[in-house]
Protein backbone atom coordinates (compact mmCIF):
# COMPACT_ATOMS: atom_id res chain seq x y z
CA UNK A 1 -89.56 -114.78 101.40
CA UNK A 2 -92.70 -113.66 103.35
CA UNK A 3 -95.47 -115.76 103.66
CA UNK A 4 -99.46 -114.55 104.44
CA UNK A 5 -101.00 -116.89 106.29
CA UNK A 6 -104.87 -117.16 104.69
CA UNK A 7 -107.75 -118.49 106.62
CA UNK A 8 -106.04 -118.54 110.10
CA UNK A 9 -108.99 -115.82 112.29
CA UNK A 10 -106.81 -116.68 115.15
CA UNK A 11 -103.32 -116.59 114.72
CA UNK A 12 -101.87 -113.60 116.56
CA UNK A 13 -100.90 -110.90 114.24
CA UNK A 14 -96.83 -111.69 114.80
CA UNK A 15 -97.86 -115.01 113.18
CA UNK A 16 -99.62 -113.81 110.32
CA UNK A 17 -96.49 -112.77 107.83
CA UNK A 18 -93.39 -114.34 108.60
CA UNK A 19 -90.19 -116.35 107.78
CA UNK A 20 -89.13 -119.75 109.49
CA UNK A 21 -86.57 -117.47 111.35
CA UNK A 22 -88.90 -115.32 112.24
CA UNK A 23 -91.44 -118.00 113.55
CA UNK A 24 -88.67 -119.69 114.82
CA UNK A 25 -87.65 -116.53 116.73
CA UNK A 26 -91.22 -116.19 118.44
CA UNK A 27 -91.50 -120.06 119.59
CA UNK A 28 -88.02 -119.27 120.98
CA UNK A 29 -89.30 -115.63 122.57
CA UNK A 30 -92.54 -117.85 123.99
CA UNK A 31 -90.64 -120.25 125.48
CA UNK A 32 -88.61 -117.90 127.36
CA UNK A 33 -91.42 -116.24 128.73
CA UNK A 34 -92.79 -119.20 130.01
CA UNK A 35 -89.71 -120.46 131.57
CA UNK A 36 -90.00 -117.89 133.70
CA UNK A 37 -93.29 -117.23 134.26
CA UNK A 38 -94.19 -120.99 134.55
CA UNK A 39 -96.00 -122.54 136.84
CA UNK A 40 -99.73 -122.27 138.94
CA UNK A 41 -98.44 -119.61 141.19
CA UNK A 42 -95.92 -117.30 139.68
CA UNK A 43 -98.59 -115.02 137.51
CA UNK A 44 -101.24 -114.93 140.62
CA UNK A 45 -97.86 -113.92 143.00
CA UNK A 46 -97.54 -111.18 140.76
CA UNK A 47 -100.87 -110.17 140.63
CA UNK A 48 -101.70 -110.19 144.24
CA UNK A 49 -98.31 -107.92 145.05
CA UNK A 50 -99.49 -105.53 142.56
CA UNK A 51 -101.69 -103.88 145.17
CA UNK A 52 -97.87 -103.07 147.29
CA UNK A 53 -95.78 -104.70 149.53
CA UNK A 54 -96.97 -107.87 151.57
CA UNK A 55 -94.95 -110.11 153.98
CA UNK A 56 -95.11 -113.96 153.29
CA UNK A 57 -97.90 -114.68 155.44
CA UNK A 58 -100.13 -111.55 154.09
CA UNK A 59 -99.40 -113.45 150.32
CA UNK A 60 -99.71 -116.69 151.33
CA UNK A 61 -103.77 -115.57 152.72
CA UNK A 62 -104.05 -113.98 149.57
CA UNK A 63 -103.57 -117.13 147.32
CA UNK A 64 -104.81 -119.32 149.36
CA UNK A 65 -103.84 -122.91 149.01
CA UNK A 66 -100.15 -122.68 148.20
CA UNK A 67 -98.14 -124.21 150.74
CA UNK A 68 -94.96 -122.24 152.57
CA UNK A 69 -92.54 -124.00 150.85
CA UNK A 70 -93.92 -123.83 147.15
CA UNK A 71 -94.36 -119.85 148.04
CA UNK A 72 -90.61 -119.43 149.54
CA UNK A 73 -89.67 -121.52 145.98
CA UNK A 74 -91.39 -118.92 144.01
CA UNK A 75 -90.52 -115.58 145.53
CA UNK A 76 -86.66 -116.36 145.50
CA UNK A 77 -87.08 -117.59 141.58
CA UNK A 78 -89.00 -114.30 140.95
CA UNK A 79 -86.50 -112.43 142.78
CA UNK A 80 -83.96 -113.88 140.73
CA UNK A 81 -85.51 -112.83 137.48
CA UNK A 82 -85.94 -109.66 138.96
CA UNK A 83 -90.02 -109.36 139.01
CA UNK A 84 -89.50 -108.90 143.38
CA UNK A 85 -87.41 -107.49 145.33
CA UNK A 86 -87.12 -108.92 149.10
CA UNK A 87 -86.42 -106.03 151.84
CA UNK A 88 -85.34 -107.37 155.26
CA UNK A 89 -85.46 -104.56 158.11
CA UNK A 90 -83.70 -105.13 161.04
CA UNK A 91 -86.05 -105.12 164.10
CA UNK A 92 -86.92 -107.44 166.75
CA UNK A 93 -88.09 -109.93 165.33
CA UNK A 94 -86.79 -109.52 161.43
CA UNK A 95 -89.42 -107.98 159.10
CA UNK A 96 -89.23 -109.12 155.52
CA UNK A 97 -91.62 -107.62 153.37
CA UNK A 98 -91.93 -108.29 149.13
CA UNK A 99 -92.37 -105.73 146.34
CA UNK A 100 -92.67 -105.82 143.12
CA UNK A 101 -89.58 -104.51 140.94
CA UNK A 102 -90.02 -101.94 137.96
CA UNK A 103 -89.34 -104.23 135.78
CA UNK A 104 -92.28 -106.30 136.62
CA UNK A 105 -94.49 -103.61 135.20
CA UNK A 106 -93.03 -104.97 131.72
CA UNK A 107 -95.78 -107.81 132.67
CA UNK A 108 -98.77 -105.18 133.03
CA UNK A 109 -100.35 -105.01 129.00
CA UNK A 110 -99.92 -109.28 129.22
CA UNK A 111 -101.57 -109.65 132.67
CA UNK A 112 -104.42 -107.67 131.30
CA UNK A 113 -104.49 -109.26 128.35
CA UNK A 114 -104.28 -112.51 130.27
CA UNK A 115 -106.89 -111.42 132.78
CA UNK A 116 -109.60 -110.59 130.12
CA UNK A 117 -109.08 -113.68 128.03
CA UNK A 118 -109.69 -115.95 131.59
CA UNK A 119 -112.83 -113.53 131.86
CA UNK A 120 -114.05 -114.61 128.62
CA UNK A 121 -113.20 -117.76 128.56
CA UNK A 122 -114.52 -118.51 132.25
CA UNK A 123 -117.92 -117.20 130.58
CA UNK A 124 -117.62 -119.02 127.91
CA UNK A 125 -117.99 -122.28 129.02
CA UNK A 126 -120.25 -121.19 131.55
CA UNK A 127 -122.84 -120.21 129.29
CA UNK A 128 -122.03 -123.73 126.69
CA UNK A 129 -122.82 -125.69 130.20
CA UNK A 130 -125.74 -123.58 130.83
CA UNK A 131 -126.79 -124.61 126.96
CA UNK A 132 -125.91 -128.05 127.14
């Protein structure tokens, strides 16, 4: 049986009618997600090679702050899920530049989404510290 959540402004619509499978099935859903997207860097890395290919040095100046190894750790993982693809040409010395997969465009409504609610958010408690 379907339940309506009353008084809950917040609750994302998915959350709003549902069975224990069902709710059980998001949490699950969520969790996936954010095994794979976890972590400080993964979200940015996609972010800043949405503007084309880079080489490793070109994204590490982009992020700033995240070390060589933490950045080698994240492109294979990312690679592995399929989000970037790593293309190795053959010259002297080997070029390896990273790209963004199709697949990663799956990501595109939830970084905007993302992007907007860290835009409010960031103004939010801006403007309570500006108040307080």
């Amino acid at each position: 049986m379907e339940t309506l959540v009353e008084n809950e402004v917040h609750a994302p619509e998915t959350c709003k009618i549902h069975t224990p499978e069902a709710c059980a099935a998001s949490v699950m859903a969520v969790r996936d997600a954010l095994y794979v997207l976890n972590g400080k860097w993964k979200l940015p890395l996609i972010v800043a090679l949405s503007s084309g290919s880079m080489r490793f040095n070109d994204i590490q100046r982009t992020l700033g702050g995240i070390t060589p190894k933490i950045l080698s750790k994240e492109l294979r993982e990312l690679e592995l899920n399929e989000f970037v693809e790593r293309k190795v040409f053959p010259t002297t010395p080997v070029s390896v530049i990273y790209e963004l997969t199709p697949y990663s465009r799956s990501l595109d409504k939830v970084l905007e989404e993302l992007k907007n609610w860290g835009m409010q958010h960031r103004q939010r408690i801006m403007a309570s510290r500006r108040s307080a």
